[in-house]
N, C-alpha and C. Protein backbone atom coordinates (compact mmCIF):
# COMPACT_ATOMS: atom_id res chain seq x y z
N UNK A 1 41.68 -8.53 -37.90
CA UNK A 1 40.36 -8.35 -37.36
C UNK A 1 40.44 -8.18 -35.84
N UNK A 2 39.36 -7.28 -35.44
CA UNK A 2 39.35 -6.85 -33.94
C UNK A 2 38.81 -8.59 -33.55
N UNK A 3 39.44 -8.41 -31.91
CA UNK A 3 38.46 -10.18 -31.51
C UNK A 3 37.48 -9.16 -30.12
N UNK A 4 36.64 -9.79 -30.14
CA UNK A 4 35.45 -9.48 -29.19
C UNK A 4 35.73 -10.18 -27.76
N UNK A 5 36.40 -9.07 -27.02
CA UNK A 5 36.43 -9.82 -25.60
C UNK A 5 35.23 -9.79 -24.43
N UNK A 6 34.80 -10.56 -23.69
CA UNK A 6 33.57 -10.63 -23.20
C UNK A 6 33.77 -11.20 -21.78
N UNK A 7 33.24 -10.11 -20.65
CA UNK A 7 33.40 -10.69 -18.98
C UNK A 7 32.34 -11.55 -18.88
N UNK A 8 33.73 -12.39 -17.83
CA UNK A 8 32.35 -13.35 -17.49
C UNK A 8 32.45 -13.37 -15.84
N UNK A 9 30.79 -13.50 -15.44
CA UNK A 9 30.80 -13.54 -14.32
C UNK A 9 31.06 -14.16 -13.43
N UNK A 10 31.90 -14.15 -12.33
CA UNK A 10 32.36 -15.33 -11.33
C UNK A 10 31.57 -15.61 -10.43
N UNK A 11 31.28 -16.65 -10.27
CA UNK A 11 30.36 -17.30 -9.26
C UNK A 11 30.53 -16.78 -7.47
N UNK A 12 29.25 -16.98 -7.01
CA UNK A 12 29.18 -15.98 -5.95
C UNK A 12 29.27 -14.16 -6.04
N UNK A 13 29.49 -13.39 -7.25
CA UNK A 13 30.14 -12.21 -6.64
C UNK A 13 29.06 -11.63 -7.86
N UNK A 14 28.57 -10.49 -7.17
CA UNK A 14 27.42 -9.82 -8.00
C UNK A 14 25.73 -10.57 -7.83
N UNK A 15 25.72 -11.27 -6.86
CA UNK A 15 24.66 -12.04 -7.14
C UNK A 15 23.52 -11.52 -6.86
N UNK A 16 22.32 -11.22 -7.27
CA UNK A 16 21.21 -10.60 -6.94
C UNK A 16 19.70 -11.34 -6.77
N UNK A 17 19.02 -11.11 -5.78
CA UNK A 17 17.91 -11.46 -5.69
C UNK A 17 16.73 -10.48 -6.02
N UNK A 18 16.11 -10.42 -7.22
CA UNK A 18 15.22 -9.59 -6.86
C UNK A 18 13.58 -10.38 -6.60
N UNK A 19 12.81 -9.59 -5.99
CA UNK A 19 11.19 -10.05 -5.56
C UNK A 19 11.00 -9.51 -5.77
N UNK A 20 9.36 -9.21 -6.93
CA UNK A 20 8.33 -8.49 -7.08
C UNK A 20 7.07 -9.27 -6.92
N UNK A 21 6.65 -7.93 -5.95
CA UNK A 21 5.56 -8.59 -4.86
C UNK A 21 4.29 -7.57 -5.50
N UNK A 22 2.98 -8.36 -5.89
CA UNK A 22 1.91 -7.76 -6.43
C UNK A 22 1.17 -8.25 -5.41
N UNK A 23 -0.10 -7.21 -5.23
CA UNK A 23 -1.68 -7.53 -4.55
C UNK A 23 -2.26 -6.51 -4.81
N UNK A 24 -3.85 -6.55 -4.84
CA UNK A 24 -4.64 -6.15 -5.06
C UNK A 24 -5.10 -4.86 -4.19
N UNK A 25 -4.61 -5.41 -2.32
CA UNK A 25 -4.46 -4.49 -1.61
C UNK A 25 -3.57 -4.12 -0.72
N UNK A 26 -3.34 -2.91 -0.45
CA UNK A 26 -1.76 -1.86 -0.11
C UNK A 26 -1.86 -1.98 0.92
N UNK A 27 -2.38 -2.43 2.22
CA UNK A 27 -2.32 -3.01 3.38
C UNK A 27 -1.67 -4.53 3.20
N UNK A 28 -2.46 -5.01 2.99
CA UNK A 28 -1.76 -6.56 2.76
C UNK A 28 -0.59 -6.83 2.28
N UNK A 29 -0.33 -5.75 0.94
CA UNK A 29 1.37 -5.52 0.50
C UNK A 29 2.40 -5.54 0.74
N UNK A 30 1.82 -3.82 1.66
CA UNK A 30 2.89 -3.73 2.75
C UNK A 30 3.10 -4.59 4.38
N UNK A 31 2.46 -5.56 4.45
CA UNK A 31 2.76 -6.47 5.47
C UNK A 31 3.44 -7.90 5.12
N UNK A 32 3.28 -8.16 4.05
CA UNK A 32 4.08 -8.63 3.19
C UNK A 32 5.40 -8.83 2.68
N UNK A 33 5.95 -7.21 2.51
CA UNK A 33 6.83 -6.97 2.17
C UNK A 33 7.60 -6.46 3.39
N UNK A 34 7.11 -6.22 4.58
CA UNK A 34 8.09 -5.68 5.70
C UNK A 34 8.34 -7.19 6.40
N UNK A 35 7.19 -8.72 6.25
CA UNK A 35 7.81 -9.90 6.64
C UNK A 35 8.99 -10.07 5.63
N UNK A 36 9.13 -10.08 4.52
CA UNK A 36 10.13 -10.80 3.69
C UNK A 36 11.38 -9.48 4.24
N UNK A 37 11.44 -8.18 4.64
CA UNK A 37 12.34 -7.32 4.90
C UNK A 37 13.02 -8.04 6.14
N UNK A 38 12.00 -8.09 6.93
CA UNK A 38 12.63 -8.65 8.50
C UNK A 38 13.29 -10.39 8.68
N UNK A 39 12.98 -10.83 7.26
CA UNK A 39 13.61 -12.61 7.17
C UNK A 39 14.90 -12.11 6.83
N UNK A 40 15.11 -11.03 5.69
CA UNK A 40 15.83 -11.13 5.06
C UNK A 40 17.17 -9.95 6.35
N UNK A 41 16.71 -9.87 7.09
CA UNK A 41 17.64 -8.88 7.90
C UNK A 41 17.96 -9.58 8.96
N UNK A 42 17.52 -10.77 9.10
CA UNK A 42 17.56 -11.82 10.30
C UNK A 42 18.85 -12.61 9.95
N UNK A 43 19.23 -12.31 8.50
CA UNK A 43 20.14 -13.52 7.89
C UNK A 43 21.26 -12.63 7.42
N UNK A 44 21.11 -11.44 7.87
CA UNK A 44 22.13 -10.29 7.48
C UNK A 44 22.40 -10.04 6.24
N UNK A 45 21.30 -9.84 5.12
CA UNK A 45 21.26 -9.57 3.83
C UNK A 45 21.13 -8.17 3.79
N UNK A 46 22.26 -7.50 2.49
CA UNK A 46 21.67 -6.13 2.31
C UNK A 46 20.77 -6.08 1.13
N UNK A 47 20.00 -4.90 1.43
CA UNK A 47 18.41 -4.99 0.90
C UNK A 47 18.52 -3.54 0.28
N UNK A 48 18.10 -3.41 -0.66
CA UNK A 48 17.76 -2.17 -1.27
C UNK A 48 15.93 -2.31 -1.84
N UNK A 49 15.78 -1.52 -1.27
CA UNK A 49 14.14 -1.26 -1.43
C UNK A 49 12.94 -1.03 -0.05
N UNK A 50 11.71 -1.65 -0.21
CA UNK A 50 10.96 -1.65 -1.21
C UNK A 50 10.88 -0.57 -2.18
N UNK A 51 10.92 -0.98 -3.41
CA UNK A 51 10.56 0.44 -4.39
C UNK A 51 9.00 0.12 -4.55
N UNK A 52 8.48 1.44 -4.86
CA UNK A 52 6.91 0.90 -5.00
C UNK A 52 7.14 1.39 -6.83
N UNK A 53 6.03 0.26 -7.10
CA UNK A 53 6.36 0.51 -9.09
C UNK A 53 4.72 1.17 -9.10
N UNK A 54 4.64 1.53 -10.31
CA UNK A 54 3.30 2.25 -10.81
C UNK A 54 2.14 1.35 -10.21
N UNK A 55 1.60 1.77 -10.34
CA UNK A 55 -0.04 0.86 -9.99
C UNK A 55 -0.79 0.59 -11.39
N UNK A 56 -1.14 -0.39 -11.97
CA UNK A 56 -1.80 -1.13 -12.81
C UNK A 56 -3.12 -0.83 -12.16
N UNK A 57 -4.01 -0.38 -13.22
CA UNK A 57 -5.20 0.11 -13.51
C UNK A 57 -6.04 -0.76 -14.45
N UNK A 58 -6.59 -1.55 -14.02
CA UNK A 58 -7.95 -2.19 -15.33
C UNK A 58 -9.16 -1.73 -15.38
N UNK A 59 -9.59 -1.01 -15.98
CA UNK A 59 -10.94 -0.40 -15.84
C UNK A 59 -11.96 -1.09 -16.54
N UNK A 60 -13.24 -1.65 -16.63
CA UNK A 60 -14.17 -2.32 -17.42
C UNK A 60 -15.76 -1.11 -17.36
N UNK A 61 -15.59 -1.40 -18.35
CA UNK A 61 -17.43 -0.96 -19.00
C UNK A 61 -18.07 -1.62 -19.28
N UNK A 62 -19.47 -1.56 -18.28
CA UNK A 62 -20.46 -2.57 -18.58
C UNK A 62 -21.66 -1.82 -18.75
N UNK A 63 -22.73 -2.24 -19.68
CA UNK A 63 -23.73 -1.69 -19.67
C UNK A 63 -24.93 -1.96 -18.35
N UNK A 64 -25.31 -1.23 -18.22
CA UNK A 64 -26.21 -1.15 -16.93
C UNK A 64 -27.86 -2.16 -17.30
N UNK A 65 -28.05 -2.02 -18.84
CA UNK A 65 -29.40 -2.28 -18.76
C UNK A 65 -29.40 -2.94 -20.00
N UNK A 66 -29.51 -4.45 -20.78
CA UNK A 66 -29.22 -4.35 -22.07
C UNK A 66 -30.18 -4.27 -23.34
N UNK A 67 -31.54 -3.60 -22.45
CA UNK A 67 -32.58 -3.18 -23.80
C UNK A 67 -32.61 -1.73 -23.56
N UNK A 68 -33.36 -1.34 -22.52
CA UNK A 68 -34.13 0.00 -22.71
C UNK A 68 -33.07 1.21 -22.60
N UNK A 69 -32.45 1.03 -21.29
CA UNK A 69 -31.27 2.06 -21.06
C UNK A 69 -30.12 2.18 -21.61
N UNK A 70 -30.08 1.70 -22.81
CA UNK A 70 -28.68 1.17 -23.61
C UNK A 70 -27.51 1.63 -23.28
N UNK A 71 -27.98 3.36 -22.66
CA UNK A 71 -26.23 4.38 -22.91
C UNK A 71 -26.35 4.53 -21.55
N UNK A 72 -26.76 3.92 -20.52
CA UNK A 72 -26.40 3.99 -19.48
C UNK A 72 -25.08 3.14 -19.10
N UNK A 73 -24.12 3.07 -18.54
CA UNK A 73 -22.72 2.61 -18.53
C UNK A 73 -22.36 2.38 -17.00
N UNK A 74 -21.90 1.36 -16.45
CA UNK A 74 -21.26 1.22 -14.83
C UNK A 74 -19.75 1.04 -15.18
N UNK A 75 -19.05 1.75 -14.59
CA UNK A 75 -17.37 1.49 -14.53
C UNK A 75 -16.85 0.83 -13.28
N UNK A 76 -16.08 -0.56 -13.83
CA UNK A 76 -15.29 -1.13 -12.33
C UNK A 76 -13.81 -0.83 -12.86
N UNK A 77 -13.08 -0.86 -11.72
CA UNK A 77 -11.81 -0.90 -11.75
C UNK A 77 -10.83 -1.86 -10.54
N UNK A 78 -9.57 -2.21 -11.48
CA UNK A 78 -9.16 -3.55 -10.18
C UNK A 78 -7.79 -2.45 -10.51
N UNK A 79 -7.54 -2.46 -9.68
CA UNK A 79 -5.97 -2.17 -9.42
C UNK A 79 -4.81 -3.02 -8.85
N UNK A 80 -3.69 -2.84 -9.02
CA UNK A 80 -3.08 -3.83 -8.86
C UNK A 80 -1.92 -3.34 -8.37
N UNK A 81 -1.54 -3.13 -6.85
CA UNK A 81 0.15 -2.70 -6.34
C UNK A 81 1.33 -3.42 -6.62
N UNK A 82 2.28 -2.67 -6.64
CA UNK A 82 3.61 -3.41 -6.79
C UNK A 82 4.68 -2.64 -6.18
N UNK A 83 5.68 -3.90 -5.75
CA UNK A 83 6.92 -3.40 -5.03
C UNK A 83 7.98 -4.58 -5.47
N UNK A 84 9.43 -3.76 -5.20
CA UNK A 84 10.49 -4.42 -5.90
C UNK A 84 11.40 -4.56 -4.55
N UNK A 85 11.63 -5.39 -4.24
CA UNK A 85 13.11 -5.59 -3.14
C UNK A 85 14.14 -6.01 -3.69
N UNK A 86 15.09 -5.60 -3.67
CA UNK A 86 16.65 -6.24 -3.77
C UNK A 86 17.50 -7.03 -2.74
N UNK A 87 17.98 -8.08 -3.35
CA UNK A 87 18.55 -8.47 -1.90
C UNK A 87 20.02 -8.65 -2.83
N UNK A 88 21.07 -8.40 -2.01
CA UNK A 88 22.36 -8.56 -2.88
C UNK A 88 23.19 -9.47 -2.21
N UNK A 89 23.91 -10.29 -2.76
CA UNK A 89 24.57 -11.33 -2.43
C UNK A 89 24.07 -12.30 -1.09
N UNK A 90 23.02 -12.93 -1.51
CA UNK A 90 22.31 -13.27 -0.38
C UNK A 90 22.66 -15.26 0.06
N UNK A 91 23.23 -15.71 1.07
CA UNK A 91 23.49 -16.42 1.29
C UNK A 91 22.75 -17.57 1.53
N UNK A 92 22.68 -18.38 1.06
CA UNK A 92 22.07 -19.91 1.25
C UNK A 92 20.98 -20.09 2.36
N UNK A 93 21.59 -19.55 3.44
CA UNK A 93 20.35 -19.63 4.84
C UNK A 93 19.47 -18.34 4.23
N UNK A 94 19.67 -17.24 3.60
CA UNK A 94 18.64 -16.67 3.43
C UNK A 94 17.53 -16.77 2.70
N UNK A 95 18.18 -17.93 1.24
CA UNK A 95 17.03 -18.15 0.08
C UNK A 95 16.51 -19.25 0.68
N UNK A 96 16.90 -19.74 1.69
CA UNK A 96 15.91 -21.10 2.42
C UNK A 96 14.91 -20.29 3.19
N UNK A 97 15.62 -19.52 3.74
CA UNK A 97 13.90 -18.91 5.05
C UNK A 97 13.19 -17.94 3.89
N UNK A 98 13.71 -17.44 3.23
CA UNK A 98 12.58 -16.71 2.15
C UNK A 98 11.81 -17.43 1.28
N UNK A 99 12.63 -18.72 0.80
CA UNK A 99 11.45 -19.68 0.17
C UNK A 99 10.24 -20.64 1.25
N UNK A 100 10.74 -20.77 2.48
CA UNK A 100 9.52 -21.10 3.77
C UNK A 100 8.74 -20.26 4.14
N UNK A 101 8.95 -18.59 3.44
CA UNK A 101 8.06 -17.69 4.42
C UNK A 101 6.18 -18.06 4.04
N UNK A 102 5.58 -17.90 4.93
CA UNK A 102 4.06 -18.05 4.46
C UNK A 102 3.76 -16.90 4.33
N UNK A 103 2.71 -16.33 3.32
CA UNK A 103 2.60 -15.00 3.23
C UNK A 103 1.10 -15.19 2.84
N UNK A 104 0.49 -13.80 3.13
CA UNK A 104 -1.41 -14.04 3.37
C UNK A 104 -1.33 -14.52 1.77
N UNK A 105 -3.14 -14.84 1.25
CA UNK A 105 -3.30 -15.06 0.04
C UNK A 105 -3.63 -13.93 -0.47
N UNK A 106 -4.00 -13.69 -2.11
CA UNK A 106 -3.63 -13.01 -2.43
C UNK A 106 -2.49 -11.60 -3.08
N UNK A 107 -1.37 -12.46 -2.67
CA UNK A 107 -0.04 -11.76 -2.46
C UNK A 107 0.78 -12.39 -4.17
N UNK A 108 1.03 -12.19 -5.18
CA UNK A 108 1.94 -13.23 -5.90
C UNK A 108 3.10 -12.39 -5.68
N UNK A 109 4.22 -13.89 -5.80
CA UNK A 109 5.60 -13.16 -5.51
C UNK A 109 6.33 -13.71 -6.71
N UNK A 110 7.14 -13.14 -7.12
CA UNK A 110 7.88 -12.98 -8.85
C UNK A 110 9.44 -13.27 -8.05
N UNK A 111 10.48 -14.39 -7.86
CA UNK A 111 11.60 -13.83 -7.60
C UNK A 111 12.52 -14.75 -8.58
N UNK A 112 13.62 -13.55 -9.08
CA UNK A 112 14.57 -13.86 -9.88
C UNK A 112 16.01 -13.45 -9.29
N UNK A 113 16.78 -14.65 -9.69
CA UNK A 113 18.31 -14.64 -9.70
C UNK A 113 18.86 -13.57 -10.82
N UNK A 114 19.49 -12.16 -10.24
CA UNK A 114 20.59 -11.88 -11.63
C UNK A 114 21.15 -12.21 -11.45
C-alpha cells in the first residue's frame, strides 16, 4: 500500500495575517485601512493589498401606504464595502500595535492567522 505523506508547517515561516475591513462608508474605509497600512509599515511588515472585494448590496421593499396605495413601493438600500490586507510574516511588535490601533466606529475588522 501507497503511505500518504503530508507537509507540515514550521513555525514562524509562511505566516500570514490577513484583515478584512467592512463599513458602510468608502471614506471612512479608506482611512481606516491606510491607518492599519502605515502601523503596519512602521514595524517593517510586507503588505500586499488593500484589495477592494465586491460591495454587498441589501436592498428592502417597503410599502409606502398600507391601505389605499397598496402598489405603491419605496426601495432602501445599505451597502456594505470591503477590503482585504495581507501582512506576511509579521512580527510580534507588529500584531501588538495593530491590535492597539483605535479605528473610527463603524469600521468591523475580521483578522485571521494562516
Amino acid at each position: 500500500m501507497a503511505t500518504k505523506t503530508t507537509k507540515t508547517k514550521k513555525e514562524g515561516t509562511d505566516v500570514k495575517l490577513r484583515i478584512r475591513v467592512r463599513a458602510y462608508e468608502n471614506k471612512i474605509l479608506d482611512a481606516s485601512v491606510k491607518q492599519i497600512m502605515d502601523t503596519a509599515n512602521r514595524y517593517d511588515a510586507t503588505i500586499n493589498g488593500p484589495t477592494p472585494m465586491p460591495t454587498e448590496i441589501k436592498k428592502y421593499t417597503v410599502n409606502r401606504s398600507p391601505f389605499i396605495y397598496k402598489n405603491t413601493r419605496e426601495q432602501f438600500e445599505i451597502r456594505t464595502h470591503k477590503r482585504v490586507i495581507d501582512i506576511l510574516n509579521p512580527n510580534p511588535k507588529t500584531i501588538e500595535a495593530l491590535t492597539n490601533l483605535s479605528l473610527p466606529s463603524g469600521v468591523d475588522i475580521d483578522v485571521k492567522m494562516l
